[in-house]
C-alpha atoms as a PDB file:
ATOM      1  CA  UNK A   1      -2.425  17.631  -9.582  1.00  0.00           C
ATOM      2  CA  UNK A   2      -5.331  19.755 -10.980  1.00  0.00           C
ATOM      3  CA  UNK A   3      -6.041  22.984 -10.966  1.00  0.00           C
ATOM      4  CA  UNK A   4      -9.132  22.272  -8.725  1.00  0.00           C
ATOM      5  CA  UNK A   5      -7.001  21.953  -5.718  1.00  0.00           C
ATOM      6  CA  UNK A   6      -8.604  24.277  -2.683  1.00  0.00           C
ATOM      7  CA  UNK A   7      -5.906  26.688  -2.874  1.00  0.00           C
ATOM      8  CA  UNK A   8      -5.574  27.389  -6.400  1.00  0.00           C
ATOM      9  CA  UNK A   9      -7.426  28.277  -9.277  1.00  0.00           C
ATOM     10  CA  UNK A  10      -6.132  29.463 -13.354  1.00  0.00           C
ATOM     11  CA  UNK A  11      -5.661  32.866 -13.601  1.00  0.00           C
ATOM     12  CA  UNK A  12      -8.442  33.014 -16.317  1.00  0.00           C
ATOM     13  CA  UNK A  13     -10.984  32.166 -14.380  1.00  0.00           C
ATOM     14  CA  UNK A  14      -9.733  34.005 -11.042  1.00  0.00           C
ATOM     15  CA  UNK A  15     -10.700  37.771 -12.621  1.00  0.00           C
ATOM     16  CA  UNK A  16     -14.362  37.090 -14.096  1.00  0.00           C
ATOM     17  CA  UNK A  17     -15.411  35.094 -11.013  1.00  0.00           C
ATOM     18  CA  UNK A  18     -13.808  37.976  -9.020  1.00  0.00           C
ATOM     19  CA  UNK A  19     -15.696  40.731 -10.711  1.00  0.00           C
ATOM     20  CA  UNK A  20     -18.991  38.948 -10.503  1.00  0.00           C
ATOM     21  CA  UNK A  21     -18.239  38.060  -7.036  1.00  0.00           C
ATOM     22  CA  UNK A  22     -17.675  41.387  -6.129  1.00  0.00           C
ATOM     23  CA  UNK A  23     -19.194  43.290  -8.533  1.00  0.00           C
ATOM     24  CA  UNK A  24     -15.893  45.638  -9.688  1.00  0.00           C
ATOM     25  CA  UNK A  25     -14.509  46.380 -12.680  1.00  0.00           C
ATOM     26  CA  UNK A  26     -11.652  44.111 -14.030  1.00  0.00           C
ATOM     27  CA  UNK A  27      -9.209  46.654 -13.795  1.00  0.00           C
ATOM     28  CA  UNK A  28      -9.383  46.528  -9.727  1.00  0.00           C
ATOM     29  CA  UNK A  29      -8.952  43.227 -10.102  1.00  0.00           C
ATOM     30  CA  UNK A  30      -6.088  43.633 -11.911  1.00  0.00           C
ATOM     31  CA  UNK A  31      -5.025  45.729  -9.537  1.00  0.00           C
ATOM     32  CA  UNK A  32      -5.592  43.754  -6.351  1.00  0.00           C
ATOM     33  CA  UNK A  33      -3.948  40.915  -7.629  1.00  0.00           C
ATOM     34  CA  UNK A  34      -0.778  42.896  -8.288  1.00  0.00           C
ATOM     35  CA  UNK A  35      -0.645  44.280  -5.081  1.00  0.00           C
ATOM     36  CA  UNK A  36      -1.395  40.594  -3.579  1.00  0.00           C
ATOM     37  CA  UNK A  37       1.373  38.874  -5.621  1.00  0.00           C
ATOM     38  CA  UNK A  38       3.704  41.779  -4.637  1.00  0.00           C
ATOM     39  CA  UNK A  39       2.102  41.320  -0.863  1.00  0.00           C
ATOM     40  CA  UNK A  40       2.945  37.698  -0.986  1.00  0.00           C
ATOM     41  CA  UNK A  41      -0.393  36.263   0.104  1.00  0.00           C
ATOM     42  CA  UNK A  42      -0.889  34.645  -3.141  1.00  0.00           C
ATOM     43  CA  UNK A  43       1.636  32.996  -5.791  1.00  0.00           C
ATOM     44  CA  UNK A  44       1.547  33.215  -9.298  1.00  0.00           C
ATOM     45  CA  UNK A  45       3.256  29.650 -10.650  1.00  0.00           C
ATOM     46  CA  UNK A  46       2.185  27.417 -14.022  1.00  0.00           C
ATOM     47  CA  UNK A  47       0.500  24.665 -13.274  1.00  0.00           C
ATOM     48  CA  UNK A  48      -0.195  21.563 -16.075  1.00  0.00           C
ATOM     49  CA  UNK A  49       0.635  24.527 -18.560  1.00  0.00           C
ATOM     50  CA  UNK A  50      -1.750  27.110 -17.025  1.00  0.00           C
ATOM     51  CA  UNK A  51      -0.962  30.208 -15.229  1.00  0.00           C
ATOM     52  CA  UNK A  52      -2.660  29.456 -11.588  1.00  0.00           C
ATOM     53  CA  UNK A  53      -2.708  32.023  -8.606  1.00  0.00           C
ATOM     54  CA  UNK A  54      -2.335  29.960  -5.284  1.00  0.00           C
ATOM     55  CA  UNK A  55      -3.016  30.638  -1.697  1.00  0.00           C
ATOM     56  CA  UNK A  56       0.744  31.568  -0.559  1.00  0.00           C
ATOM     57  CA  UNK A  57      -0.105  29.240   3.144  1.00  0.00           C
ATOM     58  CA  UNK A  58      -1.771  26.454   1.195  1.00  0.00           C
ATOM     59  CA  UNK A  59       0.298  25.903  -1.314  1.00  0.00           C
ATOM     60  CA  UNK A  60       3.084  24.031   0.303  1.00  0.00           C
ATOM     61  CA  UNK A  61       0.487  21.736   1.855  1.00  0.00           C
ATOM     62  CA  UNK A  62      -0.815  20.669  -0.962  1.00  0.00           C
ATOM     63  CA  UNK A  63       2.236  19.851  -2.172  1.00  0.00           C
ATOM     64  CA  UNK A  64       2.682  18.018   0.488  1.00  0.00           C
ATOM     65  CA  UNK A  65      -0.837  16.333   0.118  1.00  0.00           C
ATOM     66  CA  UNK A  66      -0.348  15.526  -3.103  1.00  0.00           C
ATOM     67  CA  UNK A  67       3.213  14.032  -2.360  1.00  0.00           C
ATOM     68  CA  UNK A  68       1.628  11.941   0.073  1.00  0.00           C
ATOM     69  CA  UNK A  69      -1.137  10.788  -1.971  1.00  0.00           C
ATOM     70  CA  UNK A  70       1.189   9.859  -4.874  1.00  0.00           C
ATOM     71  CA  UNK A  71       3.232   7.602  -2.443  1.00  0.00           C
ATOM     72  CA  UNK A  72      -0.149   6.067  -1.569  1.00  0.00           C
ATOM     73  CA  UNK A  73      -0.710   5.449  -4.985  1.00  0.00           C
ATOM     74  CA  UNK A  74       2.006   3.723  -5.980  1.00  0.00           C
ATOM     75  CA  UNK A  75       1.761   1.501  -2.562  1.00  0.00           C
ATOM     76  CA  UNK A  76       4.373   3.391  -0.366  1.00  0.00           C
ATOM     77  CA  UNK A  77       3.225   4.893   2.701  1.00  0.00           C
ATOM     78  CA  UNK A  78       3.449   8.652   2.854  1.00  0.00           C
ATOM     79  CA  UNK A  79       4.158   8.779   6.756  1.00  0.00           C
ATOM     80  CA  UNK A  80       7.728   6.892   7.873  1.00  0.00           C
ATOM     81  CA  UNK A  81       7.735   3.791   8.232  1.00  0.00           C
ATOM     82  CA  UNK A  82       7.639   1.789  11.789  1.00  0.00           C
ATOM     83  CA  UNK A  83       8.858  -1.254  13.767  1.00  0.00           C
ATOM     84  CA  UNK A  84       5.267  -2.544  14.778  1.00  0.00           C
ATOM     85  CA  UNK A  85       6.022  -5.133  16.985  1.00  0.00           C
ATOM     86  CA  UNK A  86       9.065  -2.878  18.689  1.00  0.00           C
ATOM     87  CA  UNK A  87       6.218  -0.336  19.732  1.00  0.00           C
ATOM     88  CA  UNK A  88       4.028  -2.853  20.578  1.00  0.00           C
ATOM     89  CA  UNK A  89       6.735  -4.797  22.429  1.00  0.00           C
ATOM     90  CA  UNK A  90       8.151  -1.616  23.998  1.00  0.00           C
ATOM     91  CA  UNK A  91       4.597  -0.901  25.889  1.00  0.00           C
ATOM     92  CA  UNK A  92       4.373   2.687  24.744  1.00  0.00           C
ATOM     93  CA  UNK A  93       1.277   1.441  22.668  1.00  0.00           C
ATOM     94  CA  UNK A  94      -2.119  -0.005  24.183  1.00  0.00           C
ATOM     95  CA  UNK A  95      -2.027  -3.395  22.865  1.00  0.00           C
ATOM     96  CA  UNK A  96      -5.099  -6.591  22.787  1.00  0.00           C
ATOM     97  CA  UNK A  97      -4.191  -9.419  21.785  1.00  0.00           C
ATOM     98  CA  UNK A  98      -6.715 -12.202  20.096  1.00  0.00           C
ATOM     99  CA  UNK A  99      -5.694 -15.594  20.142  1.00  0.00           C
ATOM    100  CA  UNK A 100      -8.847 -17.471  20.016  1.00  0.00           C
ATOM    101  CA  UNK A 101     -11.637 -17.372  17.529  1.00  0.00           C
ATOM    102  CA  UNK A 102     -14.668 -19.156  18.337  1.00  0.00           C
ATOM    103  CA  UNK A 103     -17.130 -20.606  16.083  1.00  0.00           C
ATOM    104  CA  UNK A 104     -16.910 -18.351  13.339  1.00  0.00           C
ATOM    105  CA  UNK A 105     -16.150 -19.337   9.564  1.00  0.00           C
ATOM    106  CA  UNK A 106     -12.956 -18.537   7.458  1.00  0.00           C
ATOM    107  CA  UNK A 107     -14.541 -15.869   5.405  1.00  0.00           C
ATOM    108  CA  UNK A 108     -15.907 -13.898   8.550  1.00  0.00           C
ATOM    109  CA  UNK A 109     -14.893 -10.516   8.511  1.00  0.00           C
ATOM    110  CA  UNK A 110     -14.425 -11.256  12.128  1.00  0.00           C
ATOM    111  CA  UNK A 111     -12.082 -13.663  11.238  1.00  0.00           C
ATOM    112  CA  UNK A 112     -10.317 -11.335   8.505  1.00  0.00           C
ATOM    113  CA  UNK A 113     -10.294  -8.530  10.779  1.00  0.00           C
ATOM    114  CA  UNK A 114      -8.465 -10.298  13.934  1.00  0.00           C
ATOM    115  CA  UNK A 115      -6.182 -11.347  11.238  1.00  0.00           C
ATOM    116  CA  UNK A 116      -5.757  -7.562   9.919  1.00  0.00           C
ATOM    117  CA  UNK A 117      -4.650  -6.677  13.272  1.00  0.00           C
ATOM    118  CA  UNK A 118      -2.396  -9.578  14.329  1.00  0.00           C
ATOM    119  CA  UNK A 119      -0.354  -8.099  11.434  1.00  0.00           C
ATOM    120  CA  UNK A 120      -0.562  -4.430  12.864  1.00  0.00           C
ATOM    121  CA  UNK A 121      -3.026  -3.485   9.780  1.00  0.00           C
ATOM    122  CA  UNK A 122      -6.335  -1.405  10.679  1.00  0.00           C
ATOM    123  CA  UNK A 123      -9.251  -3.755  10.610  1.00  0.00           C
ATOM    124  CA  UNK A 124     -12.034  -2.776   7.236  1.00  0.00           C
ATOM    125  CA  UNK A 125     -14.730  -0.767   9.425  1.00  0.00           C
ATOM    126  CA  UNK A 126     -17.258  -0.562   6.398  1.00  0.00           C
ATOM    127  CA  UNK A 127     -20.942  -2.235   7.463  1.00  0.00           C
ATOM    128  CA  UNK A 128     -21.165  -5.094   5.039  1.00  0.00           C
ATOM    129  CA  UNK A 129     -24.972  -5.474   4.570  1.00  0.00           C
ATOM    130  CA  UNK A 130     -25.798  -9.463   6.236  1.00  0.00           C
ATOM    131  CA  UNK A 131     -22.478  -9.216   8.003  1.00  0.00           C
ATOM    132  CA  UNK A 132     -20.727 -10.602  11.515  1.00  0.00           C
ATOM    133  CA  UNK A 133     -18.594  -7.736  12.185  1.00  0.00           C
ATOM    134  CA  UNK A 134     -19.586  -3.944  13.487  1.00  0.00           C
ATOM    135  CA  UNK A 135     -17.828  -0.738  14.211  1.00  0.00           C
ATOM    136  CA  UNK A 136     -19.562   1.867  16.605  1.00  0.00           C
ATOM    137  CA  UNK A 137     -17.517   4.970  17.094  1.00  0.00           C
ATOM    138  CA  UNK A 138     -18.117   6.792  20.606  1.00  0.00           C
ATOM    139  CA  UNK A 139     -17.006  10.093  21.533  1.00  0.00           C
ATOM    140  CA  UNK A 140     -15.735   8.895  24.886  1.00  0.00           C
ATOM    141  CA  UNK A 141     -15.960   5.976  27.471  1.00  0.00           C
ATOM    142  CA  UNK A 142     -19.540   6.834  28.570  1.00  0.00           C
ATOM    143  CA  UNK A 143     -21.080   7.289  25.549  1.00  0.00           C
ATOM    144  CA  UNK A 144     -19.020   3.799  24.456  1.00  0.00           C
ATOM    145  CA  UNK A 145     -20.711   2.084  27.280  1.00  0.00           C
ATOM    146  CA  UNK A 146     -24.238   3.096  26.600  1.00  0.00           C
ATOM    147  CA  UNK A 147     -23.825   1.880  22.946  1.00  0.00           C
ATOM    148  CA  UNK A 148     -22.820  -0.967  23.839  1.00  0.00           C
ATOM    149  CA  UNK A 149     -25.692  -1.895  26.737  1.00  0.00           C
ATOM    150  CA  UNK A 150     -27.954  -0.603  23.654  1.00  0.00           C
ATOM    151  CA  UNK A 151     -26.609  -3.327  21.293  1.00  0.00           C
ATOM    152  CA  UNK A 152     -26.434  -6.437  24.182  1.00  0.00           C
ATOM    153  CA  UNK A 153     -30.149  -4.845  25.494  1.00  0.00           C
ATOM    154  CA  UNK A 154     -31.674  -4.233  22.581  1.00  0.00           C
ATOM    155  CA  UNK A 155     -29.958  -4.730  18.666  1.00  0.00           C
ATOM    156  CA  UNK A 156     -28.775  -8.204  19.240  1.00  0.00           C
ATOM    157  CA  UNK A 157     -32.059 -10.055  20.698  1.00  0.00           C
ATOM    158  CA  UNK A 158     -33.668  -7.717  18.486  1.00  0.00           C
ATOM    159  CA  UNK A 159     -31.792  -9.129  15.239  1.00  0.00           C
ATOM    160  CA  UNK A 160     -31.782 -12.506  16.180  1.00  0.00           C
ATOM    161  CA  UNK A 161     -35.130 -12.854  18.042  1.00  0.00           C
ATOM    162  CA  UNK A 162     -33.927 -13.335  21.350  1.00  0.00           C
ATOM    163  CA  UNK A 163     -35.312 -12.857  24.619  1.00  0.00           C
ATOM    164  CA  UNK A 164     -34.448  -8.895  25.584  1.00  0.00           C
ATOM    165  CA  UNK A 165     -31.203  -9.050  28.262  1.00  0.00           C
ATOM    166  CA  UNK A 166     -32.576  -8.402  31.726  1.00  0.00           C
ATOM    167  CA  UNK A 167     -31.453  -4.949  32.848  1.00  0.00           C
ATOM    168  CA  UNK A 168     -30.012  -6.604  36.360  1.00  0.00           C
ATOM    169  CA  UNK A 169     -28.114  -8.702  34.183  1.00  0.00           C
ATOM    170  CA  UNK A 170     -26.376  -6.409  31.811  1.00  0.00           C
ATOM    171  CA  UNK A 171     -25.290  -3.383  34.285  1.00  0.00           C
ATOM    172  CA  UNK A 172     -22.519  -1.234  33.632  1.00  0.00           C
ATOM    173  CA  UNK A 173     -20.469  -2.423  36.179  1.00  0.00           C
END
């Protein structure tokens, strides 16, 4: 960890951004921070061999970010780990299932994706720039819906110069 996180920062620096901040001599700040440490809304702790003031509330989170994103790291995952097919088996999850691919190559990041989540991994949602799969994130089910008449309307005929989809055919419901 650095002494960048959010709710930290070195002693040494904390008083002369302080007193330009607020415009006070350093003995108030002195002061303040005395009364704060002995308040217990801030921590006084060493940190990579630096003397670091921390946010008493944040610090145990970022501890606990940090744990986190070490397990990451070193290929663990931080959060405990789960029988995927016993919660999808068990029904308490929303499950679809694809079991046929049509007419699409190995390489597809369609392809790679349905893989991904046969095996229960999140699919990659970046846009690939010339590529054959898309994620478009909706706030709920109606603004889902009106993406998606958008993109069988007007994106797809658009991109692959088709004939536009006839409004009567391509209804909501």
């Amino acid at each position: 960890m650095s002494v960048h996180g959010y709710g930290r920062l070195a002693t040494r620096r904390t008083r002369p951004l302080a007193q330009k901040l607020l415009e006070v001599p350093p003995e108030l700040i002195e002061t303040a921070l005395g009364l704060e440490l002995q308040d217990g809304t801030v921590i006084a702790d060493h940190l990579d061999h630096r003397r670091c003031i921390f946010l008493a509330r944040l610090c145990p989170a970022e501890r606990e970010i940090a744990a986190k994103l070490k397990a990451l790291a070193n290929g663990r995952p931080p959060w405990p780990e789960t029988d995927a097919d016993k919660a999808i088996n068990s029904g308490a999850v929303p499950v679809v299932r694809l079991t046929e691919m049509f007419r699409q190559a190995a390489e597809s990041r369609i392809v790679t994706n349905a893989h991904r989540l046969n095996h229960a991994l999140m699919p990659d949602l970046a846009t690939a720039e010339g590529g054959d799969f898309y994620f478009v994130d909706a706030a709920d089910l109606e603004a889902g819906i009106s993406k998606l008449l958008t993109i069988v309307r007007e994106r797809i005929p658009k991109r692959f110069g088709l004939a536009r989809c006839a409004t009567s055919r391509c209804s909501a419901r």
